[in-house]
N, C-alpha and C. Protein backbone atom coordinates (compact mmCIF):
# COMPACT_ATOMS: atom_id res chain seq x y z
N UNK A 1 -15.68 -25.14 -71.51
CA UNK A 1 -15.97 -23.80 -71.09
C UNK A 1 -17.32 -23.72 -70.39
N UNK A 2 -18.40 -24.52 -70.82
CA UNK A 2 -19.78 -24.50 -70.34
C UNK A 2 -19.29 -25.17 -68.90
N UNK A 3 -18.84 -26.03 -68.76
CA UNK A 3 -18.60 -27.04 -67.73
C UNK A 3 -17.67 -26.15 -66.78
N UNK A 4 -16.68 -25.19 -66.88
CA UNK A 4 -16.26 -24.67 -65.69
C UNK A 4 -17.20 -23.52 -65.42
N UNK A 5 -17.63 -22.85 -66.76
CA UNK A 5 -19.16 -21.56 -65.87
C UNK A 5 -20.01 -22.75 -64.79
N UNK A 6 -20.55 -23.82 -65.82
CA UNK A 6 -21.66 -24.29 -64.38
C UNK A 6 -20.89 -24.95 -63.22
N UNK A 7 -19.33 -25.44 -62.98
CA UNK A 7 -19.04 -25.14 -62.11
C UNK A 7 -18.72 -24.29 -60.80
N UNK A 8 -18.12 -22.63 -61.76
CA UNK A 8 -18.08 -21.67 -61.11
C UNK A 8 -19.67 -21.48 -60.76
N UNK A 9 -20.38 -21.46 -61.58
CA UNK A 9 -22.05 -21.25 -60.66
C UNK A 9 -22.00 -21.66 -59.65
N UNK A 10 -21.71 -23.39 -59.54
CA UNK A 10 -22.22 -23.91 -58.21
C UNK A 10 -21.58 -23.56 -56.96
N UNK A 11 -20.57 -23.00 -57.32
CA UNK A 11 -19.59 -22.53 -55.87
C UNK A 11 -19.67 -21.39 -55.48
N UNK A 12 -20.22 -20.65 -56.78
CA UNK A 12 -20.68 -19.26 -56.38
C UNK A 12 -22.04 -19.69 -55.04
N UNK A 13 -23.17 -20.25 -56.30
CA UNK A 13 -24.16 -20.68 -55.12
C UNK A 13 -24.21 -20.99 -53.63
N UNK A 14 -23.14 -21.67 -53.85
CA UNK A 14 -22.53 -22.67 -52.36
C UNK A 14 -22.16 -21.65 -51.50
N UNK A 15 -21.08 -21.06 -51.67
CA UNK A 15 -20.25 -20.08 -50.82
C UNK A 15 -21.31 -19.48 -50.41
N UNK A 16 -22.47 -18.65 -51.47
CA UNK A 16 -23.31 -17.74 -51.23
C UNK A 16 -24.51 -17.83 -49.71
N UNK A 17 -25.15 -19.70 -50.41
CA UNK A 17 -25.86 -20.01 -48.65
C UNK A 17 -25.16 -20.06 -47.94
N UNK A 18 -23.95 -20.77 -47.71
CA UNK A 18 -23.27 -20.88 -47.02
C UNK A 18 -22.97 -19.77 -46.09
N UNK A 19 -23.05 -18.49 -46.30
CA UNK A 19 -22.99 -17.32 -45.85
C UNK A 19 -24.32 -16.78 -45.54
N UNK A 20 -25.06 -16.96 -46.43
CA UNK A 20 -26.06 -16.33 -45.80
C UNK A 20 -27.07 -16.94 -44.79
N UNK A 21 -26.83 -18.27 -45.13
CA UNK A 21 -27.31 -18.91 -43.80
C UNK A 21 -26.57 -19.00 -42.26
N UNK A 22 -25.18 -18.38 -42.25
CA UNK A 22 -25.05 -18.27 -40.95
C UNK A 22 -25.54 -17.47 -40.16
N UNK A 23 -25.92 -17.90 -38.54
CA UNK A 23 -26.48 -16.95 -37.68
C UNK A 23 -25.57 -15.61 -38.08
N UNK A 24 -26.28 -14.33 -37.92
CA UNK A 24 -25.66 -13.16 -37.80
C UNK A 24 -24.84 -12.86 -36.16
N UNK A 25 -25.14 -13.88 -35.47
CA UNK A 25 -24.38 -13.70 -34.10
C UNK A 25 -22.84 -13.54 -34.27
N UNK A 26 -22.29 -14.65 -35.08
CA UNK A 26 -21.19 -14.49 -35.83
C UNK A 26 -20.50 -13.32 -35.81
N UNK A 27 -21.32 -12.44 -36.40
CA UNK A 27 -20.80 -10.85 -36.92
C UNK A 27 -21.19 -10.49 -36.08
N UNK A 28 -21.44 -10.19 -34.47
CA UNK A 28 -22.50 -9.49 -33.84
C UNK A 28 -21.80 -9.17 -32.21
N UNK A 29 -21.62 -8.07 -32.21
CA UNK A 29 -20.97 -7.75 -30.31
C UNK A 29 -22.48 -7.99 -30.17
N UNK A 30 -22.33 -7.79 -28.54
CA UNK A 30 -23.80 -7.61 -27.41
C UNK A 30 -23.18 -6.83 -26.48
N UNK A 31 -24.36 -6.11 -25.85
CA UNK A 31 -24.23 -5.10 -24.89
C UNK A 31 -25.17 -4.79 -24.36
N UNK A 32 -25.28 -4.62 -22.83
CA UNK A 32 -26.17 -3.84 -22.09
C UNK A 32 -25.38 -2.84 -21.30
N UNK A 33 -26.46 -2.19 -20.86
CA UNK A 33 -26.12 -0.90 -19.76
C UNK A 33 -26.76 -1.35 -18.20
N UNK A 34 -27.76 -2.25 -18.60
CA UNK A 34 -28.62 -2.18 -17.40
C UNK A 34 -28.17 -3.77 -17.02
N UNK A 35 -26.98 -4.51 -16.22
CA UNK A 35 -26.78 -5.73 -15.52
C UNK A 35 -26.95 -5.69 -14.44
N UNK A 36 -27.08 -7.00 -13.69
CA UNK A 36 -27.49 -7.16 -12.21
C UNK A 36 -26.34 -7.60 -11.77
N UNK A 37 -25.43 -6.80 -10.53
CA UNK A 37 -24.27 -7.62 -9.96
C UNK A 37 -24.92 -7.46 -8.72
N UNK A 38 -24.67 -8.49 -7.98
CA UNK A 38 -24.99 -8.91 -6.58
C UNK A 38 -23.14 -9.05 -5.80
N UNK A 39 -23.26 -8.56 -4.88
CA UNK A 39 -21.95 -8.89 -3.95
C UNK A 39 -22.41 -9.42 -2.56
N UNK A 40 -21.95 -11.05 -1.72
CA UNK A 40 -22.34 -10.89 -0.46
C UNK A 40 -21.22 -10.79 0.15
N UNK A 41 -22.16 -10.27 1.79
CA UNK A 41 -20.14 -10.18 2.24
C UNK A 41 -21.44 -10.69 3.80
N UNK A 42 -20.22 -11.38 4.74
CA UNK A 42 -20.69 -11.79 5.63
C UNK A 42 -19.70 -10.85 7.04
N UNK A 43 -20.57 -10.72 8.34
CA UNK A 43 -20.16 -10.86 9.84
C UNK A 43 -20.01 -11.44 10.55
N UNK A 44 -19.45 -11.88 11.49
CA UNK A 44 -20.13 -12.95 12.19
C UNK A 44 -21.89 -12.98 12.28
N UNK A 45 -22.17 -13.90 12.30
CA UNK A 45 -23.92 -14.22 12.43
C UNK A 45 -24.61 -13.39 11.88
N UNK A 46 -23.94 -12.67 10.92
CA UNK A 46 -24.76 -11.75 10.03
C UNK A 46 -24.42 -11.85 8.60
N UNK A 47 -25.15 -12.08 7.41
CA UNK A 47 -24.58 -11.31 5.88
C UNK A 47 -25.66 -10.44 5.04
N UNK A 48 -24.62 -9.66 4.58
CA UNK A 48 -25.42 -9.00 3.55
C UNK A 48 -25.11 -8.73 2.35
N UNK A 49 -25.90 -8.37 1.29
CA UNK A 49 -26.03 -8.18 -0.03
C UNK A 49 -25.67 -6.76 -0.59
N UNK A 50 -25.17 -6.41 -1.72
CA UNK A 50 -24.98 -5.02 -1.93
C UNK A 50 -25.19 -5.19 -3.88
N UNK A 51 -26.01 -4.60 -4.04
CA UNK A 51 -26.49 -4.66 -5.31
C UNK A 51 -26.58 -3.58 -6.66
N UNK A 52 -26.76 -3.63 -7.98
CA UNK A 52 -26.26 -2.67 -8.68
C UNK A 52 -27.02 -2.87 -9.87
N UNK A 53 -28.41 -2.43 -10.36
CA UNK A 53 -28.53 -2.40 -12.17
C UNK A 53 -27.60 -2.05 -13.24
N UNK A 54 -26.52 -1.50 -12.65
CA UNK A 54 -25.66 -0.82 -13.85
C UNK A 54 -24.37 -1.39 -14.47
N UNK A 55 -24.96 -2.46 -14.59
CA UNK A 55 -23.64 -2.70 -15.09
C UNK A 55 -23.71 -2.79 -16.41
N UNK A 56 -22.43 -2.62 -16.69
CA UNK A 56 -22.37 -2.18 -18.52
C UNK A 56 -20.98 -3.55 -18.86
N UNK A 57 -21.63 -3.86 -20.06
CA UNK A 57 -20.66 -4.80 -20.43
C UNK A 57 -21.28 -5.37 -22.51
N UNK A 58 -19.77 -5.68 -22.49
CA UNK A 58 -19.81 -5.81 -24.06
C UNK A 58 -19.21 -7.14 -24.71
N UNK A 59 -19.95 -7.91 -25.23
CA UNK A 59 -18.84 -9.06 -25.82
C UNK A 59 -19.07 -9.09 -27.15
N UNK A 60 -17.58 -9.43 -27.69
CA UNK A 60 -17.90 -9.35 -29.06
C UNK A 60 -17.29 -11.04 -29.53
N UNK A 61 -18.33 -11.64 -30.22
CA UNK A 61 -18.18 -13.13 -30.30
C UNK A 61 -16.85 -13.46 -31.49
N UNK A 62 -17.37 -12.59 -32.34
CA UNK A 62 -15.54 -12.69 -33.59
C UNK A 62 -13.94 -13.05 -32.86
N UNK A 63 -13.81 -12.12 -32.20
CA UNK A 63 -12.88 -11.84 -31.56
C UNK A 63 -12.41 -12.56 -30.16
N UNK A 64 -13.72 -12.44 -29.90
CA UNK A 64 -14.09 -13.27 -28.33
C UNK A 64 -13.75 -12.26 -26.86
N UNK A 65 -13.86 -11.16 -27.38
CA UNK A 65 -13.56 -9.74 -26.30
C UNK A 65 -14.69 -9.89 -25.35
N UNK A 66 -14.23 -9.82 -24.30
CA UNK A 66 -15.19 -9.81 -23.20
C UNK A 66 -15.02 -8.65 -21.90
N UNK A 67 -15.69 -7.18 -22.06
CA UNK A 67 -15.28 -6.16 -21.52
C UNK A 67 -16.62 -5.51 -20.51
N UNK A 68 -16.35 -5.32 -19.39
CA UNK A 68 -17.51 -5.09 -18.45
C UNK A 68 -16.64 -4.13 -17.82
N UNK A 69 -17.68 -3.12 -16.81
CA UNK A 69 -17.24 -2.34 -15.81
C UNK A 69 -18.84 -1.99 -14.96
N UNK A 70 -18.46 -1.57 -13.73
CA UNK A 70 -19.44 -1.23 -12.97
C UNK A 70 -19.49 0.09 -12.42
N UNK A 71 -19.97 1.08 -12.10
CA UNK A 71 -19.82 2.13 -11.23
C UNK A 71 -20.02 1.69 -9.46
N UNK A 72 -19.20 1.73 -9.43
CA UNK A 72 -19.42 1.17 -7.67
C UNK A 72 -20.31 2.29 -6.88
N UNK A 73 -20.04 3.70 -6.99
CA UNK A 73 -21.26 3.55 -6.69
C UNK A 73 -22.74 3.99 -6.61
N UNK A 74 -22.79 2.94 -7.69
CA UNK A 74 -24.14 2.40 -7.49
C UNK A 74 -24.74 1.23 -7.29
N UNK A 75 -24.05 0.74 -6.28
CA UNK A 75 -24.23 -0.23 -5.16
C UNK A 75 -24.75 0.14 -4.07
N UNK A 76 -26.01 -0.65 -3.90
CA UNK A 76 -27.06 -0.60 -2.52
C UNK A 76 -27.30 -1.78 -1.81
N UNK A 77 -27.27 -1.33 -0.60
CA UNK A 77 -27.31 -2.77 0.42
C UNK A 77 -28.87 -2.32 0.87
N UNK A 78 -29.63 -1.43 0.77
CA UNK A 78 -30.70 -1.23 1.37
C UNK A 78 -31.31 -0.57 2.86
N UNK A 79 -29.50 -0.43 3.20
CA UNK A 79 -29.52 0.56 4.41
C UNK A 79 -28.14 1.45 4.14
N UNK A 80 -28.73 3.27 4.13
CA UNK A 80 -27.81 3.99 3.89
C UNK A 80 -26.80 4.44 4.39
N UNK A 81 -26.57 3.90 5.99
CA UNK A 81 -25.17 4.12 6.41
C UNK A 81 -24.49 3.16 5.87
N UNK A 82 -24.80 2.15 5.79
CA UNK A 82 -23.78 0.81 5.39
C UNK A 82 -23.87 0.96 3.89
N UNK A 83 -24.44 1.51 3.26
CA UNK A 83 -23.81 2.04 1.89
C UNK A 83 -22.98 3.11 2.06
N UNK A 84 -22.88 4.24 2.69
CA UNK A 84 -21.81 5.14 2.92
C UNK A 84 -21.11 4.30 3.54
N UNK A 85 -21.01 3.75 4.40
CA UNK A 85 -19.21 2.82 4.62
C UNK A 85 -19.15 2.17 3.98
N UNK A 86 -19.56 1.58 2.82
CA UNK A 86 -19.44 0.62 1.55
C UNK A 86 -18.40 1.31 0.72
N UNK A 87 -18.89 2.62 0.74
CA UNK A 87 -18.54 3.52 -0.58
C UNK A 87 -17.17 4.03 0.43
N UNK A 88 -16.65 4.56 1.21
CA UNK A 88 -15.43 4.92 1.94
C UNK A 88 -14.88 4.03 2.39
N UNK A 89 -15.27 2.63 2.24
CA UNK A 89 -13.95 1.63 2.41
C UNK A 89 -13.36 1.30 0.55
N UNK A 90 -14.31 1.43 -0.30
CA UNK A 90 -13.61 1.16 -1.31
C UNK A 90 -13.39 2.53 -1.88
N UNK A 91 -13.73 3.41 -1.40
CA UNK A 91 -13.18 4.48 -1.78
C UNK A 91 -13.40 4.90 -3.31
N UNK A 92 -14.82 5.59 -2.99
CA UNK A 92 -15.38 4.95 -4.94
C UNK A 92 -15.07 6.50 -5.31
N UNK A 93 -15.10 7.47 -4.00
CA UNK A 93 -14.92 8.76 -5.33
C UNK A 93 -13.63 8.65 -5.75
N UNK A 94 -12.10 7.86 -4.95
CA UNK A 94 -11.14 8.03 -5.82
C UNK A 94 -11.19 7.00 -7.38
N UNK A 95 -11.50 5.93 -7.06
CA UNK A 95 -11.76 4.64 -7.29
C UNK A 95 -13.10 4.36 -7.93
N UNK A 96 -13.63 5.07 -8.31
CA UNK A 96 -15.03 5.08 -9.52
C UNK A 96 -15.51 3.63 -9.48
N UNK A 97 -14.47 2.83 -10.38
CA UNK A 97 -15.24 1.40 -11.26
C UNK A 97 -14.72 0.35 -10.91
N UNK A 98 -15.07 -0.57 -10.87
CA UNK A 98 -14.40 -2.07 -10.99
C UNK A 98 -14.89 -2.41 -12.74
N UNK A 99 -13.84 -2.92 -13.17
CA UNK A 99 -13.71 -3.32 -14.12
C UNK A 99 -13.39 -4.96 -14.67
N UNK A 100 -13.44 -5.82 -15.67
CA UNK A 100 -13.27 -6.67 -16.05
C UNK A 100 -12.91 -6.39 -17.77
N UNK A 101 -11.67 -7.08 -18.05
CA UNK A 101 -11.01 -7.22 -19.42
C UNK A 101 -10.77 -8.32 -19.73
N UNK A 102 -10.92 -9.21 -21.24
CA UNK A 102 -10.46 -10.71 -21.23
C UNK A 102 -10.97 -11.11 -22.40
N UNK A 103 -10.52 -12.22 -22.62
CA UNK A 103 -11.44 -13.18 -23.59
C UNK A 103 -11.72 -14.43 -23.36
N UNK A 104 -13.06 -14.85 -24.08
CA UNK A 104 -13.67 -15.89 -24.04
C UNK A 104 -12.60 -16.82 -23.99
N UNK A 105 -12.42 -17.98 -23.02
CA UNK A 105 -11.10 -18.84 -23.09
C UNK A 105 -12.12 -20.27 -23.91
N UNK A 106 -13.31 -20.84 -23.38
CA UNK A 106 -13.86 -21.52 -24.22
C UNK A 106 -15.19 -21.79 -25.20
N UNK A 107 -15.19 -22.92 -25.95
CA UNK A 107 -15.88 -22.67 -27.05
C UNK A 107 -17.32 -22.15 -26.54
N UNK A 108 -17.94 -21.51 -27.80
CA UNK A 108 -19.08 -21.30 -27.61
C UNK A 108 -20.11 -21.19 -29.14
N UNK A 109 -21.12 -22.30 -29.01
CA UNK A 109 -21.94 -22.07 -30.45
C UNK A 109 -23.03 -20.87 -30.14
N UNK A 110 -23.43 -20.31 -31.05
CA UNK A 110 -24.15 -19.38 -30.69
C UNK A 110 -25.66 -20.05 -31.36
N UNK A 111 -25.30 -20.66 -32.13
CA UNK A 111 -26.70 -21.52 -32.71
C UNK A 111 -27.33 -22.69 -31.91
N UNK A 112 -26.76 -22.74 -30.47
CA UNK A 112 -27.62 -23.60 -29.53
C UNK A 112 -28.49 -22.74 -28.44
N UNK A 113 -29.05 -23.23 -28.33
CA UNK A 113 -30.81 -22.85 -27.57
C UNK A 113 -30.00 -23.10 -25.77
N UNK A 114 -29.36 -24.09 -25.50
CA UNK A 114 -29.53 -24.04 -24.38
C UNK A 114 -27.92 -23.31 -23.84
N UNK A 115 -28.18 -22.64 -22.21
CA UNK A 115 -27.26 -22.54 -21.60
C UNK A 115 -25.84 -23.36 -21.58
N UNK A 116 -24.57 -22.68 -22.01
CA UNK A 116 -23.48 -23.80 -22.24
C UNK A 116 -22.44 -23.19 -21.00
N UNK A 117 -22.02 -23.78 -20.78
CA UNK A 117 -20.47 -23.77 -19.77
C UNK A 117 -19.55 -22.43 -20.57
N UNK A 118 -18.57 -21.39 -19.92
CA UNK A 118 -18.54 -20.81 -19.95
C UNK A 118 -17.23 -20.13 -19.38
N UNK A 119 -16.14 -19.74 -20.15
CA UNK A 119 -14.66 -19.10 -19.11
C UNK A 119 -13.93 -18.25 -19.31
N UNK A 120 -13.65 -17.11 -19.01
CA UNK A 120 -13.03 -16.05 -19.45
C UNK A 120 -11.80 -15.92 -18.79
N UNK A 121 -10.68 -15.70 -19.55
CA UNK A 121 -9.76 -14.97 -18.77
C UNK A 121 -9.29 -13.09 -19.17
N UNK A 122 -8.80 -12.51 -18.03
CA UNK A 122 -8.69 -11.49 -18.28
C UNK A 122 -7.91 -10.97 -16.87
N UNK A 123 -8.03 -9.63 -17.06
CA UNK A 123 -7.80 -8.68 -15.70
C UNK A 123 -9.36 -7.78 -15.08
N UNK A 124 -8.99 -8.42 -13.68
CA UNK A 124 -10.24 -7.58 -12.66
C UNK A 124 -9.37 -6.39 -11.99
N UNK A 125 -9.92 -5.08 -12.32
CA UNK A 125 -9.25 -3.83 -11.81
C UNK A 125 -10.18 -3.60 -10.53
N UNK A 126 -10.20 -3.53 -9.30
CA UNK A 126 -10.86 -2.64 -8.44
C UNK A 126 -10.10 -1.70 -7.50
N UNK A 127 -10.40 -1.07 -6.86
CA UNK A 127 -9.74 0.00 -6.34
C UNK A 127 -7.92 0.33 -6.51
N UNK A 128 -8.19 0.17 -7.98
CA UNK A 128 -7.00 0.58 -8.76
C UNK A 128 -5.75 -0.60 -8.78
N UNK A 129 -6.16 -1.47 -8.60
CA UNK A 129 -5.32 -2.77 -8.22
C UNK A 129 -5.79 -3.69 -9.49
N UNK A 130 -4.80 -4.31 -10.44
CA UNK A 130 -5.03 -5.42 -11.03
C UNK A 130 -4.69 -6.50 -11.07
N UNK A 131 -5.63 -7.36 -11.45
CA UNK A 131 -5.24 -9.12 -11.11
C UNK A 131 -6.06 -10.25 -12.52
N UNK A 132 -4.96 -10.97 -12.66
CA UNK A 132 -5.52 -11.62 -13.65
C UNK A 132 -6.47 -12.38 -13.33
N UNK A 133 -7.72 -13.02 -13.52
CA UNK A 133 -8.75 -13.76 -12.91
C UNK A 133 -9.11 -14.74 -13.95
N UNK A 134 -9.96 -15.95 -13.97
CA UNK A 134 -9.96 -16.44 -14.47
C UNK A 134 -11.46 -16.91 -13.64
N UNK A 135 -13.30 -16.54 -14.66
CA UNK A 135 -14.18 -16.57 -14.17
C UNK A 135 -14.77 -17.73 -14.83
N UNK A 136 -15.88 -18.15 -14.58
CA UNK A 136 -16.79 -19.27 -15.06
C UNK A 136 -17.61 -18.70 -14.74
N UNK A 137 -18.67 -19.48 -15.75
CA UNK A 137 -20.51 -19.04 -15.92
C UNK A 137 -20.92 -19.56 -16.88
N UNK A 138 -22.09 -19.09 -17.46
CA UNK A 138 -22.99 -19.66 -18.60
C UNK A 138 -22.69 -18.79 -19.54
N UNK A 139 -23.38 -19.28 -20.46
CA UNK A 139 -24.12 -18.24 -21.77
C UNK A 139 -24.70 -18.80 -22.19
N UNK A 140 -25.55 -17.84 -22.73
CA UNK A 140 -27.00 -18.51 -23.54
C UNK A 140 -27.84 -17.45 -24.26
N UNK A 141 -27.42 -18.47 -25.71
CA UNK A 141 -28.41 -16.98 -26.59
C UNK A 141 -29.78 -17.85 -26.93
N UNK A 142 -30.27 -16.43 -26.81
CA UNK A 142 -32.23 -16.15 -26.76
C UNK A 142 -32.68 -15.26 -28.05
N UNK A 143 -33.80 -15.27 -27.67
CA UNK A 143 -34.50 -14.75 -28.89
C UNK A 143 -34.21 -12.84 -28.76
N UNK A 144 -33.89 -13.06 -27.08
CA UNK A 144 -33.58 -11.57 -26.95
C UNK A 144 -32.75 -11.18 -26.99
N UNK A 145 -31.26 -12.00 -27.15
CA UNK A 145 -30.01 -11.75 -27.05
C UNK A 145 -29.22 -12.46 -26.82
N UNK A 146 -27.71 -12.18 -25.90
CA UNK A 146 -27.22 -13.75 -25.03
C UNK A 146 -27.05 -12.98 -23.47
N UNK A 147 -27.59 -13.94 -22.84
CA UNK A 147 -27.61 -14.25 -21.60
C UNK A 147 -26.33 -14.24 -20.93
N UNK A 148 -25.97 -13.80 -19.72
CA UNK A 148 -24.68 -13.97 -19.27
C UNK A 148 -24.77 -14.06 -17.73
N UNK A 149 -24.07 -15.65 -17.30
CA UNK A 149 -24.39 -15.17 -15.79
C UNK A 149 -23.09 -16.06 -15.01
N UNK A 150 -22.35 -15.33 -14.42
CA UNK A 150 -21.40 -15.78 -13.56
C UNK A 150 -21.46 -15.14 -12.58
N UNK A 151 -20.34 -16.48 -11.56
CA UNK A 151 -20.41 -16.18 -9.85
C UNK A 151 -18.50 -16.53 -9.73
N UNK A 152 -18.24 -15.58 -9.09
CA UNK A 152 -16.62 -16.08 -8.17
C UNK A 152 -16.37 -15.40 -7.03
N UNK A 153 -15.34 -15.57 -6.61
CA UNK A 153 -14.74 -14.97 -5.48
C UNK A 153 -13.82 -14.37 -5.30
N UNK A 154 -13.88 -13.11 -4.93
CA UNK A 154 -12.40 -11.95 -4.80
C UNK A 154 -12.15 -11.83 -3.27
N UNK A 155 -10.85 -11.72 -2.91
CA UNK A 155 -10.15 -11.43 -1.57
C UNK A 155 -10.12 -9.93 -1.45
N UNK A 156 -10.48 -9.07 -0.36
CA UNK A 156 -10.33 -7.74 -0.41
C UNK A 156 -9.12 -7.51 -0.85
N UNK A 157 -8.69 -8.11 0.37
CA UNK A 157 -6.83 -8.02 0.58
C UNK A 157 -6.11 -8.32 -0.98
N UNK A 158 -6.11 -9.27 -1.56
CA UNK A 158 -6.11 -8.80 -3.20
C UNK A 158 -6.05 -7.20 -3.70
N UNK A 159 -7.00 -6.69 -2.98
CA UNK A 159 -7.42 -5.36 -3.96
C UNK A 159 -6.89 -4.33 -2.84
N UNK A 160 -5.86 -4.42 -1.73
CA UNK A 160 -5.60 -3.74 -0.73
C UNK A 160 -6.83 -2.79 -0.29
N UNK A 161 -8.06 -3.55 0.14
CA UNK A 161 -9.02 -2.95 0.74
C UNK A 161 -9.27 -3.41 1.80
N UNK A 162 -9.27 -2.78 2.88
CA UNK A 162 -9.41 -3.23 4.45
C UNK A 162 -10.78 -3.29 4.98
N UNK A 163 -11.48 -4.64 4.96
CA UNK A 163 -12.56 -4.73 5.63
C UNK A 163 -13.13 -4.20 6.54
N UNK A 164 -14.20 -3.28 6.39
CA UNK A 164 -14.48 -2.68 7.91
C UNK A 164 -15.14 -2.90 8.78
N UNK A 165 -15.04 -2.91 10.27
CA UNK A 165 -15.70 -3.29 11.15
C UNK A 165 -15.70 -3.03 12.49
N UNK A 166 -16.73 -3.11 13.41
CA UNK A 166 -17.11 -2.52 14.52
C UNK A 166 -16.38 -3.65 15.54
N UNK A 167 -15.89 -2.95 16.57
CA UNK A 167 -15.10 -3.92 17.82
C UNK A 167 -14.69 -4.90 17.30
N UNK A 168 -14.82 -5.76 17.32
CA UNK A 168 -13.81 -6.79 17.06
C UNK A 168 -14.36 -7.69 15.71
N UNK A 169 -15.86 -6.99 15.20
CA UNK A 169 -16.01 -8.03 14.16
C UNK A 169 -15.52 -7.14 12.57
N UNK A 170 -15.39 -8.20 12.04
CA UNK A 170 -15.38 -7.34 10.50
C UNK A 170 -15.74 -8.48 9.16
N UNK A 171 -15.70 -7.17 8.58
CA UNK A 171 -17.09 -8.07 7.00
C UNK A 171 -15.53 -9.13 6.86
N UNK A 172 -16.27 -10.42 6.39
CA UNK A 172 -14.86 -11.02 5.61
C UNK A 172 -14.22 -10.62 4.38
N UNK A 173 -12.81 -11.07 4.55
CA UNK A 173 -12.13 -10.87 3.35
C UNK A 173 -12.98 -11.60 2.70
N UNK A 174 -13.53 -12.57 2.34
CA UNK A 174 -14.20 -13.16 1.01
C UNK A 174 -15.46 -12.35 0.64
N UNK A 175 -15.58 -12.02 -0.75
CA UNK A 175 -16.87 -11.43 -1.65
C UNK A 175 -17.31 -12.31 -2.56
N UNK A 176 -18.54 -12.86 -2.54
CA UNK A 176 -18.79 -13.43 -3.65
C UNK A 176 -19.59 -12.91 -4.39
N UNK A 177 -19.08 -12.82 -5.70
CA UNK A 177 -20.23 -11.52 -6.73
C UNK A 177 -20.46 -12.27 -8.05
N UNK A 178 -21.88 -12.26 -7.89
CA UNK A 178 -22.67 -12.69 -9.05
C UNK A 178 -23.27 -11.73 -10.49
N UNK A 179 -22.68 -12.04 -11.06
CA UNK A 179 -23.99 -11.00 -12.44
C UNK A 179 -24.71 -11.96 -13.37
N UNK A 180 -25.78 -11.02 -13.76
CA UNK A 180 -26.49 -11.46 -14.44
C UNK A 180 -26.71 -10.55 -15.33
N UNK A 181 -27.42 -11.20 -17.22
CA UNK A 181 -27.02 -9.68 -17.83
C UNK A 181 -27.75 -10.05 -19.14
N UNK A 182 -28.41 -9.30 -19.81
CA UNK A 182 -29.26 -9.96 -21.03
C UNK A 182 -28.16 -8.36 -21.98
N UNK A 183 -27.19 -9.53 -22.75
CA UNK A 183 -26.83 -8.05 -23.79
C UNK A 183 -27.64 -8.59 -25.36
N UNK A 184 -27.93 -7.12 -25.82
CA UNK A 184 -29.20 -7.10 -27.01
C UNK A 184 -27.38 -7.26 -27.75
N UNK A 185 -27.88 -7.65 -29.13
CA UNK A 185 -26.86 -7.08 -30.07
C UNK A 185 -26.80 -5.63 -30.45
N UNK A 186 -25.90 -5.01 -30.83
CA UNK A 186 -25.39 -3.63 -30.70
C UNK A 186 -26.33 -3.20 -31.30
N UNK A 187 -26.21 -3.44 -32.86
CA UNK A 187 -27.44 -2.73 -33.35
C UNK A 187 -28.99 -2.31 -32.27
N UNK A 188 -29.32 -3.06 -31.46
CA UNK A 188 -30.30 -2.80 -31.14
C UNK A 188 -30.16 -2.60 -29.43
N UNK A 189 -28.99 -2.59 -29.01
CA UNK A 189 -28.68 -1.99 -27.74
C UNK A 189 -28.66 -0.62 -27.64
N UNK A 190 -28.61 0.04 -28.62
CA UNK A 190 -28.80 1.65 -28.68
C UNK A 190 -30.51 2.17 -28.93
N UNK A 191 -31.10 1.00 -29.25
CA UNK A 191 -32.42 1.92 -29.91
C UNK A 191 -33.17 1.94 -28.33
């Protein structure tokens, strides 16, 4: 009887560090409001950038949910006509957000220091059109959070959006859009 209590002790014990020494990342979504997406789009002999602080996005590591959206627009190229034809080719007052839905497809420790490889699958919604995508990037948790930064490539024509352009040139069908994104854990993404 003594011999299974100090057994049950020790497993009590055990289980107990065992738990309490795991990172709390474990248990822990992340989220920001404030991400950096970059989009370039090129002309002939010309490209440009169209940019956005707002992006909002949430991952929750349990589960492996990986949920973002953007307000399109609030995207700036830095000259305001070509943001008004930005915004009426994608047509943001019908068409508000681009969105991203999915989950983490591979592993990820949250108890390593450095940047790891990185793949989500899901659905990219933009101007009301969806497509399953399948992105790559990093992650990397910090003292401030985890880090998130991917780059790919969307076809307008994908998203039945018609490139616009003067005489005979026009932006290309190819976009390549980058984010970057420090999400705090929830608890402390609200304070």
């Amino acid at each position: 009887m003594l011999r299974n209590r100090f057994y049950r002790t020790i497993c009590l014990a055990a289980i107990y560090l065992m738990f309490s020494n795991l990172p709390m990342v474990w248990a822990q979504a992340y989220k920001t409001e404030n991400g950096h997406v970059i989009f370039k789009s090129t002309v002939p002999l010309h490209s440009f950038t169209g940019e956005s602080d707002h992006l909002v996005g949430k991952i929750t590591l349990p589960d492996s949910t990986v949920d973002f959206y953007l307000d399109l627009n609030t995207l700036k190229t830095g000259i305001g006509k070509r943001d008004k034809d930005m915004r009426e080719t994608l047509e943001s007052r019908k068409y508000s957000f681009a969105s991203f839905y999915g989950k983490l497809t591979s592993p990820f420790d949250p108890g390593m220091d450095d940047p790891q490889e990185a793949a989500v699958q899901g659905t990219f919604k933009l101007h009301n059109i969806s497509h399953k995508v399948q992105i790559e990037g990093t992650l990397q948790m910090t003292d401030q959070g985890l880090k998130v930064h991917a780059e790919w490539v969307l076809q307008l024509k994908d998203y039945n959006i018609e490139p616009p352009g003067i005489l005979f040139y026009r932006v290309d069908q190819e976009q390549k859009i980058k984010i970057d994104a420090l999400l705090k854990p929830l608890n402390q993404a609200t304070q």
